[in-house]
N, C-alpha and C. Protein backbone atom coordinates (compact mmCIF):
# COMPACT_ATOMS: atom_id res chain seq x y z
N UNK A 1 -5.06 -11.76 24.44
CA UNK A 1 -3.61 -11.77 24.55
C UNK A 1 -3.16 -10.61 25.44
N UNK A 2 -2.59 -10.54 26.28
CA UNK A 2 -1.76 -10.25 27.44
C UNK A 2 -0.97 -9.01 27.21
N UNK A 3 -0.46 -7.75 27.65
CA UNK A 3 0.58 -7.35 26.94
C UNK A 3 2.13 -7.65 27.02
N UNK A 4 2.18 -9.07 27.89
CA UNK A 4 3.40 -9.25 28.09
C UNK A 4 3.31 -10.55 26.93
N UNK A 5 2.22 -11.07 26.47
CA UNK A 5 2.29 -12.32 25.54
C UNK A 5 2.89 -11.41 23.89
N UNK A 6 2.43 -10.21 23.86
CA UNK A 6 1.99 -9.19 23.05
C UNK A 6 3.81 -9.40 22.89
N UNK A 7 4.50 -8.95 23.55
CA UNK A 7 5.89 -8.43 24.10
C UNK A 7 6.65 -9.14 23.33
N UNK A 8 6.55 -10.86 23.90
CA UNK A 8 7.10 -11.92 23.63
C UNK A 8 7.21 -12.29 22.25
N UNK A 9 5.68 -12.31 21.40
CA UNK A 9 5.65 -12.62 20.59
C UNK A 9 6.35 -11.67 19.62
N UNK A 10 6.67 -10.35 20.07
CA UNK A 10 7.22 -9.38 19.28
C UNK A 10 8.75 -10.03 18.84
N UNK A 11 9.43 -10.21 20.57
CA UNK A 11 10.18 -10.55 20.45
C UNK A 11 11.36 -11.49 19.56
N UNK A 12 9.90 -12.38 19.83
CA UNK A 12 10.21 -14.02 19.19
C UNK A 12 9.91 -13.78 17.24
N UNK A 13 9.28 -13.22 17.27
CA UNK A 13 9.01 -12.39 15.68
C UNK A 13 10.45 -12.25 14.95
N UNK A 14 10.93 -10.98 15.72
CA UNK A 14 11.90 -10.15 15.05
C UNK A 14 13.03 -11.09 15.11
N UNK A 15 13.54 -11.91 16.48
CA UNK A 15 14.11 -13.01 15.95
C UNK A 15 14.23 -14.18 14.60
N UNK A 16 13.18 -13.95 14.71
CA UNK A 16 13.11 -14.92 13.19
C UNK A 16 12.47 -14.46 11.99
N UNK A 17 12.80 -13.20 12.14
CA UNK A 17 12.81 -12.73 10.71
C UNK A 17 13.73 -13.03 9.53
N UNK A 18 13.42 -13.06 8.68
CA UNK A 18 14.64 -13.44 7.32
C UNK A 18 14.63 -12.82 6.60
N UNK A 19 16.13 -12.87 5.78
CA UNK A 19 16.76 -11.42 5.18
C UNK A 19 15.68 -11.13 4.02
N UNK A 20 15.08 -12.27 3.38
CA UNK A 20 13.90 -11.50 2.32
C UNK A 20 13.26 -10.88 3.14
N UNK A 21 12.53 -11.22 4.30
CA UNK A 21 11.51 -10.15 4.52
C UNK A 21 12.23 -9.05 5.13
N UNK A 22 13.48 -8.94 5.75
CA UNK A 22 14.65 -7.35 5.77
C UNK A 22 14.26 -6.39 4.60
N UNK A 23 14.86 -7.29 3.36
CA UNK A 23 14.61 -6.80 2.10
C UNK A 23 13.41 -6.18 1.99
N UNK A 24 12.67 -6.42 1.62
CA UNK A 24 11.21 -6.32 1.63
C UNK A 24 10.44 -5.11 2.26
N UNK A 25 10.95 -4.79 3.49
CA UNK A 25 10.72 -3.89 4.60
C UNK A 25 11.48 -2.71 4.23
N UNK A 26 12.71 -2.45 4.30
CA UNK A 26 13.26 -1.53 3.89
C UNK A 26 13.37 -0.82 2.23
N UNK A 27 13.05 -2.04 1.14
CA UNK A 27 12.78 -1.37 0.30
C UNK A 27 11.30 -0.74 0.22
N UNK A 28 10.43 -1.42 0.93
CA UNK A 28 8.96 -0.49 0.93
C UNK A 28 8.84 0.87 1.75
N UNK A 29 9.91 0.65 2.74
CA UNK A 29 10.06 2.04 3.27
C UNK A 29 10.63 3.17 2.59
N UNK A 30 11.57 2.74 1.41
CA UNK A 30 12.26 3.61 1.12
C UNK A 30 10.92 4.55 -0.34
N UNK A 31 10.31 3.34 -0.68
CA UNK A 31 9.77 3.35 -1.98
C UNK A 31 8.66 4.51 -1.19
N UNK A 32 7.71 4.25 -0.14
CA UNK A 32 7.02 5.63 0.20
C UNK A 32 7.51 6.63 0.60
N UNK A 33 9.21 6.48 1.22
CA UNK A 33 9.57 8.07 1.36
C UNK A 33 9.99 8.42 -0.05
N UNK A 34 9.91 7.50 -1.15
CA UNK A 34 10.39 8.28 -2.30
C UNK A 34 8.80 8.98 -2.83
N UNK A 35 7.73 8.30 -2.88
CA UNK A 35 6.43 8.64 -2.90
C UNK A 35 6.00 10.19 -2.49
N UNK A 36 6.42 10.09 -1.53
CA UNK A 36 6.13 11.75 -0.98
C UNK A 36 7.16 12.39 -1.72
N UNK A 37 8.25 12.52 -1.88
CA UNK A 37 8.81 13.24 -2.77
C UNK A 37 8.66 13.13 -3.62
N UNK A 38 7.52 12.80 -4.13
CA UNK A 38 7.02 12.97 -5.79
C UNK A 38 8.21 12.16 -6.59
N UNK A 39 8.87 11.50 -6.31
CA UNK A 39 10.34 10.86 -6.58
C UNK A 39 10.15 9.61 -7.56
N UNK A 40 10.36 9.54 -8.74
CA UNK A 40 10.07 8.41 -9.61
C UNK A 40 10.93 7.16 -9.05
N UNK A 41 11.67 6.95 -8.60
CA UNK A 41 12.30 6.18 -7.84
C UNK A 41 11.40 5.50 -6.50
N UNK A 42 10.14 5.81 -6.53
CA UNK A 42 9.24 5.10 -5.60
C UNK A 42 8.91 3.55 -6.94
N UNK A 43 8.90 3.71 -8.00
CA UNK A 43 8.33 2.35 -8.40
C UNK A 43 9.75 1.34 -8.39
N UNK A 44 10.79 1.75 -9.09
CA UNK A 44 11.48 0.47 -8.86
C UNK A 44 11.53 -0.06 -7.24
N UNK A 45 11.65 0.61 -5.91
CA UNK A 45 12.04 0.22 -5.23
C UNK A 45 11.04 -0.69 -4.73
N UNK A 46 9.62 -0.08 -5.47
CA UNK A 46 7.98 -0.72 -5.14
C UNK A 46 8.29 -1.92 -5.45
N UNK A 47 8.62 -2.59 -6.43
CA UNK A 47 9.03 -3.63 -7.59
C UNK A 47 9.45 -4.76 -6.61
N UNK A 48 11.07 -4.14 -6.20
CA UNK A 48 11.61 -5.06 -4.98
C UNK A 48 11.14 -5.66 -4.14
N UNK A 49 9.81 -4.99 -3.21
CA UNK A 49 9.39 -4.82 -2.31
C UNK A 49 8.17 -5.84 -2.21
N UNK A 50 7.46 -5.48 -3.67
CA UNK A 50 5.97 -6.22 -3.97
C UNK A 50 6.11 -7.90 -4.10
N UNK A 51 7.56 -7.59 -4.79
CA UNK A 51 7.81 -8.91 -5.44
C UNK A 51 8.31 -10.32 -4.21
N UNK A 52 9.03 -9.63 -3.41
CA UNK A 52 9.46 -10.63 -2.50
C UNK A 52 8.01 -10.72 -1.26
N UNK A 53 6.89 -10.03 -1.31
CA UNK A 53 6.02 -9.94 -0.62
C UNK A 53 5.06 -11.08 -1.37
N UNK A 54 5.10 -10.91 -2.12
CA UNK A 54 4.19 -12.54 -3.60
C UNK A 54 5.02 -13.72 -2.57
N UNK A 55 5.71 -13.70 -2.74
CA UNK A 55 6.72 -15.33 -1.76
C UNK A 55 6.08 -15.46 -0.62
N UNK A 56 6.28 -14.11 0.43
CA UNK A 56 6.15 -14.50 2.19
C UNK A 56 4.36 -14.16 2.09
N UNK A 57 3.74 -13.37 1.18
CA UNK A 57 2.06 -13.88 1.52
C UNK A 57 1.62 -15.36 1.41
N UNK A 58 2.33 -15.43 -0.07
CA UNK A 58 1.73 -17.39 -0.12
C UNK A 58 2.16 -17.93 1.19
N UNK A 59 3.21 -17.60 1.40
CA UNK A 59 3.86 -18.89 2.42
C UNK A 59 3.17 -18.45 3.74
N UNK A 60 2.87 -17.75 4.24
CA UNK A 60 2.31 -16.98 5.09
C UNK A 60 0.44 -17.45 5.43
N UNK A 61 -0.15 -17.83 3.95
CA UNK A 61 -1.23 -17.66 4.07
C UNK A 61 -2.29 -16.83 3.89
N UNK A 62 -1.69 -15.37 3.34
CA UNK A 62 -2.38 -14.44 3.12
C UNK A 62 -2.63 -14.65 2.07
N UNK A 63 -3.02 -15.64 1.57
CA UNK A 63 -3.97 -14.81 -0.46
C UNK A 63 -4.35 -13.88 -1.17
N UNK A 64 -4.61 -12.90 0.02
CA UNK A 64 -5.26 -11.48 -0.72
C UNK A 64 -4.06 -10.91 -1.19
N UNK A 65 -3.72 -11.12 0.14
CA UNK A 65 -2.08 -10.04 0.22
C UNK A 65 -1.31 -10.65 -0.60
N UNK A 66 -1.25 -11.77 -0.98
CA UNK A 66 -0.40 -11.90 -2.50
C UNK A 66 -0.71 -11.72 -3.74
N UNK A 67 -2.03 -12.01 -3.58
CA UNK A 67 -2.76 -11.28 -4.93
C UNK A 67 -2.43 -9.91 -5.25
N UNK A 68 -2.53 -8.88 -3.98
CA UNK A 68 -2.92 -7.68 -4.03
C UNK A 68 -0.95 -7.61 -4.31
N UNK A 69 -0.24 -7.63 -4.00
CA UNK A 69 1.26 -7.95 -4.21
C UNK A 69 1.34 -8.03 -5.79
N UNK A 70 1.00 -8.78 -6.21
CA UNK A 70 1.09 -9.39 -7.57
C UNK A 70 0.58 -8.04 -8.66
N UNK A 71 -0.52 -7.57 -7.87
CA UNK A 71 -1.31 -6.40 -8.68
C UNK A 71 -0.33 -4.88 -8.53
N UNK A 72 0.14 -4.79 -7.00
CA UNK A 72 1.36 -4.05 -7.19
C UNK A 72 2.31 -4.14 -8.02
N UNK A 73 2.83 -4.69 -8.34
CA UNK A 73 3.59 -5.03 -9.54
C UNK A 73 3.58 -4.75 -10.53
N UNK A 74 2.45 -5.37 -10.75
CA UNK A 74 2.03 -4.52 -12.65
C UNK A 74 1.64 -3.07 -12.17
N UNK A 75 1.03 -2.83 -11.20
CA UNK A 75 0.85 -1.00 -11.13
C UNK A 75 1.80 -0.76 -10.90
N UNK A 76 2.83 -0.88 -10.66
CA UNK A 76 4.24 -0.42 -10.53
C UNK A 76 4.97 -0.12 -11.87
N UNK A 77 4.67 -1.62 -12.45
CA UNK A 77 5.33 -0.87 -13.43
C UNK A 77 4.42 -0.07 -14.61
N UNK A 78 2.90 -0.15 -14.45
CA UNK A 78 2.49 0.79 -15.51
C UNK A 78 2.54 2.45 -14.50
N UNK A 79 2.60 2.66 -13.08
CA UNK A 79 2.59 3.73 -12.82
C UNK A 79 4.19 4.37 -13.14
N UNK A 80 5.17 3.98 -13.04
CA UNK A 80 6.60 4.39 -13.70
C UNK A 80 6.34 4.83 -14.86
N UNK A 81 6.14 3.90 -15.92
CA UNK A 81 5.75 4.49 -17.34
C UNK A 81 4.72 5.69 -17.00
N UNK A 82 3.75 6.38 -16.53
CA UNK A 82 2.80 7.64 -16.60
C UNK A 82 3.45 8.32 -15.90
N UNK A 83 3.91 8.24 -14.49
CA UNK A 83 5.04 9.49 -14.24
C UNK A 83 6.19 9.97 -15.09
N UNK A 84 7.06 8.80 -15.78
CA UNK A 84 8.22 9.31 -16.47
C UNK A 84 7.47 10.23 -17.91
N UNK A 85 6.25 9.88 -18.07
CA UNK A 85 5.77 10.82 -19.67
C UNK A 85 5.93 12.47 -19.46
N UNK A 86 5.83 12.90 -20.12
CA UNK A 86 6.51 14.36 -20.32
C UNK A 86 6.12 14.81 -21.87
N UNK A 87 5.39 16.15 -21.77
CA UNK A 87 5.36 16.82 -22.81
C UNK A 87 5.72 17.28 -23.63
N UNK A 88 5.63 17.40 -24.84
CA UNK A 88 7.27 18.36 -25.80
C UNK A 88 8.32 19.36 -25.31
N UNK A 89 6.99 19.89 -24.45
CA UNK A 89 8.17 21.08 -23.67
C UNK A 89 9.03 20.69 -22.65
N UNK A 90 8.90 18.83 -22.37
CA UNK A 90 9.98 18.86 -21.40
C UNK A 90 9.17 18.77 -19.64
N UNK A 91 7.55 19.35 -19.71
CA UNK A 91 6.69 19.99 -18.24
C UNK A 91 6.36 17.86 -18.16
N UNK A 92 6.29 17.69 -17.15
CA UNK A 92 5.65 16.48 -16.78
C UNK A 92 3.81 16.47 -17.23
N UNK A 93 3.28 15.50 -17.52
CA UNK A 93 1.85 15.76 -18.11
C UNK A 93 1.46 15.06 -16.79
N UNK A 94 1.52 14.16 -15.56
CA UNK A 94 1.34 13.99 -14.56
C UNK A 94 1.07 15.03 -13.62
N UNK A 95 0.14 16.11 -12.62
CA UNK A 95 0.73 16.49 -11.75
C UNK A 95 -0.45 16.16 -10.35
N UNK A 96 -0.01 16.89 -9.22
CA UNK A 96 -0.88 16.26 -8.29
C UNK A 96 -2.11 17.14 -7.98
N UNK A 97 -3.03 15.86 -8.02
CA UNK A 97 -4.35 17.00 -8.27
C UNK A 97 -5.44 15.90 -6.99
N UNK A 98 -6.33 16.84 -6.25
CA UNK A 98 -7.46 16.32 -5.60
C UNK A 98 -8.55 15.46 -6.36
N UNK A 99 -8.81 14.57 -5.36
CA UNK A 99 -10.18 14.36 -6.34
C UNK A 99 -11.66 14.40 -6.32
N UNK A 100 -12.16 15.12 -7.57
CA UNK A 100 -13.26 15.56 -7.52
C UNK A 100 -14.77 14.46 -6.88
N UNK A 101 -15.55 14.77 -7.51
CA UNK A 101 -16.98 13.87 -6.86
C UNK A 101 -17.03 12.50 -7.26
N UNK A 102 -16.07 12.64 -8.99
CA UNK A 102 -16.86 11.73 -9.82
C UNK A 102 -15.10 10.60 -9.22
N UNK A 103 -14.11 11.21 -8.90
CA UNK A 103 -13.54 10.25 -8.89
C UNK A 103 -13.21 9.56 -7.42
N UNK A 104 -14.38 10.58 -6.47
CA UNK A 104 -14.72 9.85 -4.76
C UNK A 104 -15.49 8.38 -5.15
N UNK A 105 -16.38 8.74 -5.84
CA UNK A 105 -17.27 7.97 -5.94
C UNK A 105 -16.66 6.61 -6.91
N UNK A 106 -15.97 6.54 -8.29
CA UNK A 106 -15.67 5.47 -8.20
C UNK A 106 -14.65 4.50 -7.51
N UNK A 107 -13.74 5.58 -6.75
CA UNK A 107 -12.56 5.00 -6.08
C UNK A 107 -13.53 4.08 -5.06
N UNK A 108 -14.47 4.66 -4.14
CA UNK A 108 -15.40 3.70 -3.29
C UNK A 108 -16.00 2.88 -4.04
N UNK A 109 -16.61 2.79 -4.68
CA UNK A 109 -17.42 1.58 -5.74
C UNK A 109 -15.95 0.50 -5.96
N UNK A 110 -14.92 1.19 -6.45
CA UNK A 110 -14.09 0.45 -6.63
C UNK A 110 -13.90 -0.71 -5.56
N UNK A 111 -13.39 0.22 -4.38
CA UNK A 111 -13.23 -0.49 -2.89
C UNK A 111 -14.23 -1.67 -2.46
N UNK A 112 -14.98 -1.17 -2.61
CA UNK A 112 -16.63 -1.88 -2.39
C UNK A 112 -16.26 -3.27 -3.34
N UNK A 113 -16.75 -3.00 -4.61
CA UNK A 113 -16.38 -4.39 -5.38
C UNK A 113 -15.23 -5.40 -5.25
N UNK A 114 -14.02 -4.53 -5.04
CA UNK A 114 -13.06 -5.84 -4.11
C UNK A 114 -12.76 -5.73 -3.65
N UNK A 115 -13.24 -5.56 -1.84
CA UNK A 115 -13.86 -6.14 -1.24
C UNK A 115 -14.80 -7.42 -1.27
N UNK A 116 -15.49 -6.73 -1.76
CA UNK A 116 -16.76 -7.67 -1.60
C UNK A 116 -16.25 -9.70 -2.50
N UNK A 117 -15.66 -9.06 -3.79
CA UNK A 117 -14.90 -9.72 -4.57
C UNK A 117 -13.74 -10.82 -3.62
N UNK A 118 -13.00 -10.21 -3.33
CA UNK A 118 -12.17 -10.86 -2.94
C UNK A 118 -12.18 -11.63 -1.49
N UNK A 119 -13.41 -11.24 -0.51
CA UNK A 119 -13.87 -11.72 0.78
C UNK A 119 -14.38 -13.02 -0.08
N UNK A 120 -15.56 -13.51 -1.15
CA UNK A 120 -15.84 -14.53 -1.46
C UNK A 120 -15.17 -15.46 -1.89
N UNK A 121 -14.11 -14.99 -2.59
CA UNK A 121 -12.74 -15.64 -2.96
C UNK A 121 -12.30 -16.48 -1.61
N UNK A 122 -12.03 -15.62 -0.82
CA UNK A 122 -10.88 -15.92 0.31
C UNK A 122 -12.07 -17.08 0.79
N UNK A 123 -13.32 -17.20 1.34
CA UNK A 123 -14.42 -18.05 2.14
C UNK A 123 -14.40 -19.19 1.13
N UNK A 124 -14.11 -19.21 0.16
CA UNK A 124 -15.07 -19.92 -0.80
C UNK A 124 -13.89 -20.91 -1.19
N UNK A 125 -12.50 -20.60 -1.53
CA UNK A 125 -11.60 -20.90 -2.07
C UNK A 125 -9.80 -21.20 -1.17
N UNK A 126 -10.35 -21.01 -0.48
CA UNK A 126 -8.60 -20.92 0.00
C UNK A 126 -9.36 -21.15 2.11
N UNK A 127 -8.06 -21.45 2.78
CA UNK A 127 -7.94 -21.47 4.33
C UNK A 127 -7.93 -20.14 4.93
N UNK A 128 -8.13 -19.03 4.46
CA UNK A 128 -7.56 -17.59 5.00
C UNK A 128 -8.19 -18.15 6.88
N UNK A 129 -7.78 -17.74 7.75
CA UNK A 129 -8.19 -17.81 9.13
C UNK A 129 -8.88 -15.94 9.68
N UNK A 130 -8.47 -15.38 8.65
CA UNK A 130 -8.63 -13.97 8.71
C UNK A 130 -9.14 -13.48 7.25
N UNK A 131 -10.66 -13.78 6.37
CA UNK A 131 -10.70 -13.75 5.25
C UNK A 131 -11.32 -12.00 4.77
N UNK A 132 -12.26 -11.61 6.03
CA UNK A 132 -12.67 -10.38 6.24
C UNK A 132 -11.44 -9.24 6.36
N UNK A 133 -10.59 -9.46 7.20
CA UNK A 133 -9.54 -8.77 7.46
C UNK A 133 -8.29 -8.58 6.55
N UNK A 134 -8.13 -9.75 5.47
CA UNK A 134 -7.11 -9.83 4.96
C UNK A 134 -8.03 -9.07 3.20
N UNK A 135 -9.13 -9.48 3.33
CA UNK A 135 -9.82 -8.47 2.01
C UNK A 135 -10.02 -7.17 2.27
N UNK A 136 -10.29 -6.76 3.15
CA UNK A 136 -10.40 -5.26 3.65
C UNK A 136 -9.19 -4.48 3.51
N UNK A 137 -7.85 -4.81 3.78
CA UNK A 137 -6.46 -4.57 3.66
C UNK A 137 -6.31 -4.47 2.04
N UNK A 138 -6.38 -5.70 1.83
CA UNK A 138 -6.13 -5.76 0.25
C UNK A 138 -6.79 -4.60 -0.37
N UNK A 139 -8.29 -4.51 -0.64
CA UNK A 139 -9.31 -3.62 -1.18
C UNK A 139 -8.66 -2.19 -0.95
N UNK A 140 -8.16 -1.92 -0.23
CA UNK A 140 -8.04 -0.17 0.28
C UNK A 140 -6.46 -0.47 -0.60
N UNK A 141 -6.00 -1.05 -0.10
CA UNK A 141 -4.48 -1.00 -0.98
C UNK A 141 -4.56 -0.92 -2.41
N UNK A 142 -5.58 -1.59 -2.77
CA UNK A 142 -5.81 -1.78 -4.35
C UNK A 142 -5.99 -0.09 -4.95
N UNK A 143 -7.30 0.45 -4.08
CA UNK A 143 -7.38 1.75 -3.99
C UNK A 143 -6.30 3.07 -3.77
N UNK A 144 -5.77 2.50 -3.11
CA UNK A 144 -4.87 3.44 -3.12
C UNK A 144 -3.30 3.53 -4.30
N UNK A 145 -3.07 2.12 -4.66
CA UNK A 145 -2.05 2.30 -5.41
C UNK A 145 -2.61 2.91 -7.06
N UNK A 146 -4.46 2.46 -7.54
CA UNK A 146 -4.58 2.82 -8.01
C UNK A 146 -4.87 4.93 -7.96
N UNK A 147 -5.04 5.32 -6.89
CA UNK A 147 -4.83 6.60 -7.10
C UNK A 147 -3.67 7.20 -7.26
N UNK A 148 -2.31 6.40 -6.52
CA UNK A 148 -1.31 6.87 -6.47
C UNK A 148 -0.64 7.13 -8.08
N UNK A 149 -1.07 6.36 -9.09
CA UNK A 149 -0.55 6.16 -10.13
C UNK A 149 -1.39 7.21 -10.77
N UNK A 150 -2.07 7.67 -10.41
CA UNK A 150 -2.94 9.22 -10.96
C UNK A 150 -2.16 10.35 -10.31
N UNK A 151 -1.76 9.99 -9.22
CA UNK A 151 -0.89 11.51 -8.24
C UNK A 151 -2.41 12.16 -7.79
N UNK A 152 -3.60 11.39 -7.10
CA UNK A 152 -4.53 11.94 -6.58
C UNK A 152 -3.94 12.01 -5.31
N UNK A 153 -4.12 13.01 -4.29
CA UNK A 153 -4.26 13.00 -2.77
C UNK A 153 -4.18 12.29 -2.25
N UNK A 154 -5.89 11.54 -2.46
CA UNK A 154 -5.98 10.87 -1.75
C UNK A 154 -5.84 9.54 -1.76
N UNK A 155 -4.67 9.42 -2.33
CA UNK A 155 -4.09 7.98 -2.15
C UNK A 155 -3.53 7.90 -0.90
N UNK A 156 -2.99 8.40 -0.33
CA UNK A 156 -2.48 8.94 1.21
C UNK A 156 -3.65 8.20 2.11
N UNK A 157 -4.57 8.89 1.89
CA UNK A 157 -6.03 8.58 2.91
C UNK A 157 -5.81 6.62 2.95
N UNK A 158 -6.50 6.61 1.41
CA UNK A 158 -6.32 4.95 1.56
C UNK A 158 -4.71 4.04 2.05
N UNK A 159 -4.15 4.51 1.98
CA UNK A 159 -2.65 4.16 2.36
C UNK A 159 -2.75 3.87 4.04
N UNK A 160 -2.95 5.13 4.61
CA UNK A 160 -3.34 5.12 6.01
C UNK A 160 -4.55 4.01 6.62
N UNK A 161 -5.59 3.96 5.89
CA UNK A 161 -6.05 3.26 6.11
C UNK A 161 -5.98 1.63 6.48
N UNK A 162 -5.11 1.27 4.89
CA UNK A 162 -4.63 0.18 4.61
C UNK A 162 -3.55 -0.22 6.07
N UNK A 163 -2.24 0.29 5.91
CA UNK A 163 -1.50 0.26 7.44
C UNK A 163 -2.28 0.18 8.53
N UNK A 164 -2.79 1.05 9.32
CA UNK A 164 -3.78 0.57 10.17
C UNK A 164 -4.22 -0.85 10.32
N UNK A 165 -4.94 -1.35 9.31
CA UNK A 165 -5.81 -2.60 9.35
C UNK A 165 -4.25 -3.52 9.31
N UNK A 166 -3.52 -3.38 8.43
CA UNK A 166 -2.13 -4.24 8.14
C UNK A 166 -1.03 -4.64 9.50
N UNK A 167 -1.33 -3.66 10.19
CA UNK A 167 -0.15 -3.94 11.28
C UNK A 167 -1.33 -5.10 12.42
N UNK A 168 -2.05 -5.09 12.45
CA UNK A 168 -2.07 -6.64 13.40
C UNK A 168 -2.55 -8.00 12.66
N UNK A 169 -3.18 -7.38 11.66
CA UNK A 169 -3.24 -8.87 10.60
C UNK A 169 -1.63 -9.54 10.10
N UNK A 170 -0.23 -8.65 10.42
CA UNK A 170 0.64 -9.10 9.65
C UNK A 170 1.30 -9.92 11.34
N UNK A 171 1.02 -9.20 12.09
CA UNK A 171 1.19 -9.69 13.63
C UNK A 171 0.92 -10.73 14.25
N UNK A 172 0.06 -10.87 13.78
CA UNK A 172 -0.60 -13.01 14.24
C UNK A 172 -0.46 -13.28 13.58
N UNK A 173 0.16 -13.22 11.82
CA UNK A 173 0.47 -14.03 11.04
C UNK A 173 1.98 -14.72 11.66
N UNK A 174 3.02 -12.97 12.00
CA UNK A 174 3.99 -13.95 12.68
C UNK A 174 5.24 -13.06 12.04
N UNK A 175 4.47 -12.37 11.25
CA UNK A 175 5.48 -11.49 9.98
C UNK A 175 5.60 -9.32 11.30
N UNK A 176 6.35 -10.14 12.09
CA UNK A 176 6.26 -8.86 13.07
C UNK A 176 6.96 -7.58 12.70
N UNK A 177 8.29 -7.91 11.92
CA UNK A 177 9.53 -6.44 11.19
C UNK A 177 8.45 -6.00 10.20
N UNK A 178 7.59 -6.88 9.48
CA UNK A 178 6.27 -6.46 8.49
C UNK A 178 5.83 -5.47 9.55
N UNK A 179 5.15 -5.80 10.21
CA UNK A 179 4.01 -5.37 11.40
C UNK A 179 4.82 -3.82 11.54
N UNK A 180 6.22 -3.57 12.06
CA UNK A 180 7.02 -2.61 12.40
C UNK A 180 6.80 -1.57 10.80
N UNK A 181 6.97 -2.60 9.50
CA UNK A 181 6.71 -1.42 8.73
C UNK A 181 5.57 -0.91 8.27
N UNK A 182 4.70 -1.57 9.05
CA UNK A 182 3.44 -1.01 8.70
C UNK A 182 3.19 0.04 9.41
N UNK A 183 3.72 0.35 10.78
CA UNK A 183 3.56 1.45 11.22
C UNK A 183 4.82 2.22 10.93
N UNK A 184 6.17 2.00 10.89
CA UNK A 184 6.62 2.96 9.74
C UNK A 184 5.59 3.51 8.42
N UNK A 185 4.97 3.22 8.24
CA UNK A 185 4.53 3.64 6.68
C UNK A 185 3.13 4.12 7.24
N UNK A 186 2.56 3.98 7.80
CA UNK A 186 1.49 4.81 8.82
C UNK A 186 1.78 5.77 9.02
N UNK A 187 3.27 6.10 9.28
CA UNK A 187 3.90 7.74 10.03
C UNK A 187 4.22 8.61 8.71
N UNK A 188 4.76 8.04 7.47
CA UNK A 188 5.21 8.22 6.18
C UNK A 188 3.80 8.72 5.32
N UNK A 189 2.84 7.70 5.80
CA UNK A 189 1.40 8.01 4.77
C UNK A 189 0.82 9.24 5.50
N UNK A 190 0.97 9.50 6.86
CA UNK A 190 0.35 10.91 7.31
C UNK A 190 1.07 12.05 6.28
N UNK A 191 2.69 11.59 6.54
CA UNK A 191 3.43 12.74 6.40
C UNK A 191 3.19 13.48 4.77
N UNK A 192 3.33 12.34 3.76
CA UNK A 192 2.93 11.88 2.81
C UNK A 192 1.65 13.19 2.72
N UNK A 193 0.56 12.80 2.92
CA UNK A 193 -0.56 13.52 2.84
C UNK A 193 -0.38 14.97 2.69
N UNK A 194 -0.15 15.32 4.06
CA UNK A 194 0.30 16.69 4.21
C UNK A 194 1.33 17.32 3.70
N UNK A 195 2.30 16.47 2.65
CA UNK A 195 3.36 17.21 1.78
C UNK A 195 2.48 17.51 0.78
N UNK A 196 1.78 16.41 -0.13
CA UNK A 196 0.87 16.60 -1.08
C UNK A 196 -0.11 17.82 -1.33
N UNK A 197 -0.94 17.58 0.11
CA UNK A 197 -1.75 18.74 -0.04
C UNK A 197 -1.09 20.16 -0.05
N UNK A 198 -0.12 20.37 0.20
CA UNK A 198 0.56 21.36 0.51
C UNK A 198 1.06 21.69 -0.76
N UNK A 199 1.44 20.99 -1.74
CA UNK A 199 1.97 20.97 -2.93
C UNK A 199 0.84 21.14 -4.06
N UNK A 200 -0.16 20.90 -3.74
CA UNK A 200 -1.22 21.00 -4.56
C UNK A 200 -2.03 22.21 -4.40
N UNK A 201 -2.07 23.07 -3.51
CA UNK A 201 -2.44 23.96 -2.55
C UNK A 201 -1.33 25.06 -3.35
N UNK A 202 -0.17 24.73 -3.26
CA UNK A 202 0.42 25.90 -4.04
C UNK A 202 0.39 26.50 -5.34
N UNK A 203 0.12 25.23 -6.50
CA UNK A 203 -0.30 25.24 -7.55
C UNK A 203 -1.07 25.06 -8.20
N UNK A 204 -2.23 23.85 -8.18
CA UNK A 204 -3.20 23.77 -8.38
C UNK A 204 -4.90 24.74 -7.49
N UNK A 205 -5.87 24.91 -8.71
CA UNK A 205 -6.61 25.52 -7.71
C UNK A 205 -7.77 23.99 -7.16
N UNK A 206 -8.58 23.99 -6.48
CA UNK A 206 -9.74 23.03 -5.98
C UNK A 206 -10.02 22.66 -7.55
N UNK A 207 -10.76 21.22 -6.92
CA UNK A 207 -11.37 20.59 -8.26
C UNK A 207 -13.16 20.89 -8.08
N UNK A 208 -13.59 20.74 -9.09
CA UNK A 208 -15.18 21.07 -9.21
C UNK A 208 -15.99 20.21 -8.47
């Protein structure tokens, strides 16, 4: 593809975008700049966001990505409930912490298994035209929302990751204002990172 086909199709994209997927876009943008601000107000807006994304993956064709949608959801709402908990004294029992060896290692095992999981799914079970690409996305997302709901770091890392792979798989699907927030949220998941560590760096010491 061309970069003037590249252009067109952008074009012809954002034209026919629809107000759910508007919706959709701007509440996920808002939900990771609430993210970096440590801001409990990142899950409802997650909620909005995940939920109208379950609609345009099916219809779309992505399976993973609605699956993995669907799984946002419920981590959404069990990560709301563990941020809002709070100790007698009032101190949050949540705070943001690195992660050590033992929790590198299952977050990758994690990744690894769905992956691996959900690529056989997609070949075996469904039309995906992109079944490698659309499990690889999913898998790191899975990863990352599950760290995020810990307040590990490196949920950031997998976040970045995830965007990356997301902005041209959402691009030949056709879902291009998607595509736009995926690199919005690429610029957000750097920034993201480097608030974190910085915040963790002030108060917390290294993990073992």
């Amino acid at each position: 593809m061309s970069g003037d086909d590249v252009i067109r199709q952008f074009v012809a994209g954002m034209q026919q975008t629809t107000w759910p997927e508007y919706l959709a876009v701007f509440a996920g943008i808002a939900s990771v700049a609430f993210s970096r601000a440590e801001n409990i107000w990142v899950f409802p807006t997650g909620i909005l966001n995940t939920v109208v994304y379950v609609y345009l993956s099916f219809h779309g064709g992505l399976y993973a990505e609605a699956g993995l949608n669907i799984y946002y959801t419920v981590m959404n709402m069990i990560g709301w409930y563990m941020w809002a908990q709070r100790k007698t004294t009032g101190e949050k029992v949540l705070h943001i912490t690195p992660s050590n060896r033992r929790d590198w290692l299952l977050a990758c095992s994690f990744f690894a298994l769905m992956w691996l999981l959900l690529y056989t799914i997609l070949r075996r079970f469904t039309n995906s035209a992109v079944p490698a690409a659309d499990a690889f996305a999913s898998a790191t997302a899975y990863t990352a929302m599950l760290l995020m709901n810990k307040k590990k770091i490196e949920n950031w890392l997998w976040w970045i990751i995830t965007n990356i792979v997301s902005i041209p798989l959402y691009f030949i699907k056709g879902y291009v204002f998607t595509s736009v927030q995926f690199t919005v949220l690429l610029v957000l998941a750097i920034a993201g990172w480097v608030t974190w560590y910085k915040k963790q760096h002030q108060t917390q010491p290294e993990p073992v």
